[in-house]
C-alpha atoms as a PDB file:
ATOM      1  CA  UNK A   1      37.247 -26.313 -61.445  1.00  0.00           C
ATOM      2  CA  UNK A   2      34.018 -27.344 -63.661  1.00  0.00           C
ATOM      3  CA  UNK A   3      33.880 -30.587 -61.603  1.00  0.00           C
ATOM      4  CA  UNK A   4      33.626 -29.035 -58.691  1.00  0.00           C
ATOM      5  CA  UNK A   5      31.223 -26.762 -59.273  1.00  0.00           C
ATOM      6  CA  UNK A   6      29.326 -28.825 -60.868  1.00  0.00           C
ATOM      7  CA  UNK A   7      29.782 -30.616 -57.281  1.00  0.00           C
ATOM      8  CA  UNK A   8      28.468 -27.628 -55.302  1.00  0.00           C
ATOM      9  CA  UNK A   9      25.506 -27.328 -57.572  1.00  0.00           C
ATOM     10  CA  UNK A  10      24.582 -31.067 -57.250  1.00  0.00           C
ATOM     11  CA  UNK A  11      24.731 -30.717 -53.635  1.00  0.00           C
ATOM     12  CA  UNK A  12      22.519 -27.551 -53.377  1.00  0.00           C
ATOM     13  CA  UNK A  13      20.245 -29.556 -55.489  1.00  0.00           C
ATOM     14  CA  UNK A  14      20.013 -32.089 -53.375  1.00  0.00           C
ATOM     15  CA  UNK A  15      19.572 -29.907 -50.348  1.00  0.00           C
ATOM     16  CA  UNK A  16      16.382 -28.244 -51.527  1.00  0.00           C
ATOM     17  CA  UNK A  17      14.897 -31.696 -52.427  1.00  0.00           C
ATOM     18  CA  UNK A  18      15.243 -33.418 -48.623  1.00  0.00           C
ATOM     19  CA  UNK A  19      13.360 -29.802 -47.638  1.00  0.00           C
ATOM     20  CA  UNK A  20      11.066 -30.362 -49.828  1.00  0.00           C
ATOM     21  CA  UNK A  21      10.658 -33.969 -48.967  1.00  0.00           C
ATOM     22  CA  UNK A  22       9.980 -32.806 -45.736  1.00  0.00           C
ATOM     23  CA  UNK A  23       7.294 -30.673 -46.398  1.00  0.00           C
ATOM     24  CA  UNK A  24       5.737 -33.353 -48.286  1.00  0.00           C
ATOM     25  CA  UNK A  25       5.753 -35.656 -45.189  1.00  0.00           C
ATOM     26  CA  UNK A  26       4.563 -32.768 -42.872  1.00  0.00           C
ATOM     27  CA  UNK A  27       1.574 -32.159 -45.275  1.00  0.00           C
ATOM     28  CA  UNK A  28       0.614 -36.075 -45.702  1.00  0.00           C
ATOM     29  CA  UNK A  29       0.762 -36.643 -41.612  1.00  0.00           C
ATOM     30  CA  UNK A  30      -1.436 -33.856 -41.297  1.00  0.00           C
ATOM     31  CA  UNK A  31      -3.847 -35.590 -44.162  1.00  0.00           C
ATOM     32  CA  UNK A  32      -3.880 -39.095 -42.412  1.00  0.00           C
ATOM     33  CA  UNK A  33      -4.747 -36.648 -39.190  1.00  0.00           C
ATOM     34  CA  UNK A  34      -1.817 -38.511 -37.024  1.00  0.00           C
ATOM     35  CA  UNK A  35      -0.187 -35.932 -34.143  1.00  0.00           C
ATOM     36  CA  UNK A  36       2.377 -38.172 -33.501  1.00  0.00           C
ATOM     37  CA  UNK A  37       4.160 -38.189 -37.042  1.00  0.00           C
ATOM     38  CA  UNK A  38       3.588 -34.765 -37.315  1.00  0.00           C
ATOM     39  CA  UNK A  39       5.408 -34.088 -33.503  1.00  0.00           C
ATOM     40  CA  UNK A  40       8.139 -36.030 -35.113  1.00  0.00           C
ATOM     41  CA  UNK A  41       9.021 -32.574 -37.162  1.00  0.00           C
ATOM     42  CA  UNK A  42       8.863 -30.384 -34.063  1.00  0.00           C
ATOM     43  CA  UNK A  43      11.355 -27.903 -33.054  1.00  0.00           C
ATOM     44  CA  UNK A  44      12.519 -28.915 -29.379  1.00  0.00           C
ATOM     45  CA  UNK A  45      10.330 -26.009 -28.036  1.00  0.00           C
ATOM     46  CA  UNK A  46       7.294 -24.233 -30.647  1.00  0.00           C
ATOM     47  CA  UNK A  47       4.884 -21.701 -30.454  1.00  0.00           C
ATOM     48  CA  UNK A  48       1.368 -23.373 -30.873  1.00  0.00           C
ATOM     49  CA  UNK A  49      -1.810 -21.686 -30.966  1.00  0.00           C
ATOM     50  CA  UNK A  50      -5.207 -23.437 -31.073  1.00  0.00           C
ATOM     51  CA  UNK A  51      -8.828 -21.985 -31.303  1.00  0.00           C
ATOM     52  CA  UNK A  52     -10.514 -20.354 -28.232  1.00  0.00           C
ATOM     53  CA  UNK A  53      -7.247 -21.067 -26.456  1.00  0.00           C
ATOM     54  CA  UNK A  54      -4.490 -18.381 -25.809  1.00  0.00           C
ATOM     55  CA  UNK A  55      -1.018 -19.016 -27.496  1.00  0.00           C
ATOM     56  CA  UNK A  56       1.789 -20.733 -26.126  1.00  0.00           C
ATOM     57  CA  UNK A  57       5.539 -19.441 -26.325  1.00  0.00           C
ATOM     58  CA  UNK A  58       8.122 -22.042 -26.330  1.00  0.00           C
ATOM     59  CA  UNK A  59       6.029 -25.437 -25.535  1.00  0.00           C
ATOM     60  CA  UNK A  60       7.778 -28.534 -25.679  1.00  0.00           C
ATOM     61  CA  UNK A  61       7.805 -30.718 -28.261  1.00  0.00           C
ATOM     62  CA  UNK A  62       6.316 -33.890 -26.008  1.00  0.00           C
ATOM     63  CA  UNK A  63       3.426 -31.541 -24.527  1.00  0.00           C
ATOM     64  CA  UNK A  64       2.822 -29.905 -27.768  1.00  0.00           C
ATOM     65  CA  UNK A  65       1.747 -33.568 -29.668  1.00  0.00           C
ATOM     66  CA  UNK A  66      -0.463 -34.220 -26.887  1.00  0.00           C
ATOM     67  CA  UNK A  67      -2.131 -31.121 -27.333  1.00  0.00           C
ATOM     68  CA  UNK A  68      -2.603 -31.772 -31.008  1.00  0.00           C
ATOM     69  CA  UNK A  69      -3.666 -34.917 -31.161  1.00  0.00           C
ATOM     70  CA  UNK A  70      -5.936 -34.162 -28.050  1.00  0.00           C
ATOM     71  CA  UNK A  71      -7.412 -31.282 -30.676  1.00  0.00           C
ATOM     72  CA  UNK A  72      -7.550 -33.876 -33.498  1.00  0.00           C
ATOM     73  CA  UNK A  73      -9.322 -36.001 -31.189  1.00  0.00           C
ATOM     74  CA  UNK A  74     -11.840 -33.186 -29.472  1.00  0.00           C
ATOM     75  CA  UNK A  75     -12.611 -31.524 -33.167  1.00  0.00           C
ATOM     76  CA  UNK A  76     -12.748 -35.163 -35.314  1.00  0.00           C
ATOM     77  CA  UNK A  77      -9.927 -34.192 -37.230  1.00  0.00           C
ATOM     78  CA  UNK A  78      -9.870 -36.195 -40.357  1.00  0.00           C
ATOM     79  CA  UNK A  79      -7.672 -35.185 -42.502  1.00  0.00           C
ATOM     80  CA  UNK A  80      -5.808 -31.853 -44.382  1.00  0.00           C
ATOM     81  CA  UNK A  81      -6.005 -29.825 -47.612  1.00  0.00           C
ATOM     82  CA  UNK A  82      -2.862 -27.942 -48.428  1.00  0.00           C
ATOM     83  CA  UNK A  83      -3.420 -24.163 -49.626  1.00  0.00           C
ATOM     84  CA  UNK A  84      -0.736 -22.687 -50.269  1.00  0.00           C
ATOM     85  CA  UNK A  85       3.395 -23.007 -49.376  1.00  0.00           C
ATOM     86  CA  UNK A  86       5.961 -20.592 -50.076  1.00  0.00           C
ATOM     87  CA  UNK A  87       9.271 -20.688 -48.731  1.00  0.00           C
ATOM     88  CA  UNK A  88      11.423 -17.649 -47.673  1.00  0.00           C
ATOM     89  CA  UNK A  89      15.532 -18.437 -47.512  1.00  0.00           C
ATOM     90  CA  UNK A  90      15.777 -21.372 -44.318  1.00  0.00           C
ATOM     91  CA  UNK A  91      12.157 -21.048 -43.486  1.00  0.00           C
ATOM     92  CA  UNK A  92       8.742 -22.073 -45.158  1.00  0.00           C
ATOM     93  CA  UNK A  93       5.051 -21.383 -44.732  1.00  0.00           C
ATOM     94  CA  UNK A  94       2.324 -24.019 -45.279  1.00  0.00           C
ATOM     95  CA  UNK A  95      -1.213 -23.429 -44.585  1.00  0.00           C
ATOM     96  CA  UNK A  96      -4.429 -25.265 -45.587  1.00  0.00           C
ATOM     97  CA  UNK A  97      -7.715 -26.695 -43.680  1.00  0.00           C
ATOM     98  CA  UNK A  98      -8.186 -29.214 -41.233  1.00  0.00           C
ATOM     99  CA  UNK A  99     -10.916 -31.223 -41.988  1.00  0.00           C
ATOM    100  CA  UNK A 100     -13.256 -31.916 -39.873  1.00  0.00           C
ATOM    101  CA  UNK A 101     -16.434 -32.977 -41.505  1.00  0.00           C
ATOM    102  CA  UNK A 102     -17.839 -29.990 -41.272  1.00  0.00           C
ATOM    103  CA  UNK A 103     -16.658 -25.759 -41.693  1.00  0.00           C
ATOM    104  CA  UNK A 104     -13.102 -26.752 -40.948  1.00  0.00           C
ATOM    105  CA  UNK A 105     -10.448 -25.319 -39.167  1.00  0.00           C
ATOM    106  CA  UNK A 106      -7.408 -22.903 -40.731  1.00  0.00           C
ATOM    107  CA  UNK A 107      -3.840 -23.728 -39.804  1.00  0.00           C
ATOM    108  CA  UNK A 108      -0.524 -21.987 -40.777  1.00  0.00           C
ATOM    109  CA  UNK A 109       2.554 -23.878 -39.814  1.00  0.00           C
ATOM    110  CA  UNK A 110       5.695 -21.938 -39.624  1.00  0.00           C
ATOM    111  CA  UNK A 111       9.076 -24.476 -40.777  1.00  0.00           C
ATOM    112  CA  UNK A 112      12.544 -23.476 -40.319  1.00  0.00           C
ATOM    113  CA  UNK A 113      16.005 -25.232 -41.558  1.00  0.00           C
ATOM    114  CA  UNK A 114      17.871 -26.562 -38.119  1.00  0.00           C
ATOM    115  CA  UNK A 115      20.297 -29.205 -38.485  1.00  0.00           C
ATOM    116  CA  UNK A 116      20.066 -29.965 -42.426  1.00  0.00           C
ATOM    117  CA  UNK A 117      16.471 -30.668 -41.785  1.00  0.00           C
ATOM    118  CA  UNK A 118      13.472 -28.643 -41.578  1.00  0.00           C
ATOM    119  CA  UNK A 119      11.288 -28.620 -38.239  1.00  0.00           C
ATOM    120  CA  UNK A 120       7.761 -27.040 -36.867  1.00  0.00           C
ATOM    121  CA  UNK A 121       8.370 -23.863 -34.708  1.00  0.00           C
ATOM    122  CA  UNK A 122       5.547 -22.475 -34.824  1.00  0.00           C
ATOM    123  CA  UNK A 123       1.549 -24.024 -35.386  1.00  0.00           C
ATOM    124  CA  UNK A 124      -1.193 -21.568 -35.603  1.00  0.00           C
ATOM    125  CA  UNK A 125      -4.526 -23.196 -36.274  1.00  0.00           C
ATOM    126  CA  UNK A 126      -8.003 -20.707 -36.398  1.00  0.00           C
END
């Protein structure tokens, strides 16, 4: 019975880690400003919201990394600074500032668990 408890708590371990490892690669393809690593951690279909633009419900994953790196492109996006993350049961929040060279630009990303891994569904940036 100890074993395999022991067991379950290595596993849960392990679980929180590879989310956690996937925040970490979320946050450093947002520093090396590169929308198509960070469209590999899409949901199938995201909410994304960019400035001066109205939101979009449900866009798909293809049409929302063209959108982003179009924005990365359009603003001279060079790179992220994390500012906070906090993680509520299967789904985390990350925000931070896209860099820009200049003021910036605010961005909340909204992560849920899906599949044993966690993905985007929902990018807010102000």
């Amino acid at each position: 019975m100890k074993k395999f408890l022991l067991l379950i708590g290595v596993m849960v371990g392990l679980m929180s880690f590879t989310g956690q490892n996937e925040a970490d690669a979320i946050v450093n393809a947002f520093r090396v400003a590169d929308a198509t690593q960070v469209g590999q951690y899409f949901d199938d279909l995201l909410d994304v919201k960019f400035p001066n633009k109205d939101e979009v419900k449900n866009m798909g994953r293809n049409q929302a990394t063209i959108s982003l790196k179009a924005f990365f492109a359009d603003n001279g996006i060079k790179g992220f600074e994390k500012t906070s993350e906090r993680e509520v049961g299967a789904t985390m929040y990350i925000t931070g500032k896209l860099n820009d060279g200049a003021k910036g630009h605010n961005i909340t990303i909204l992560l849920r668990a899906k599949d044993g891994k966690r993905q985007i569904i929902s990018l807010r940036i102000s």
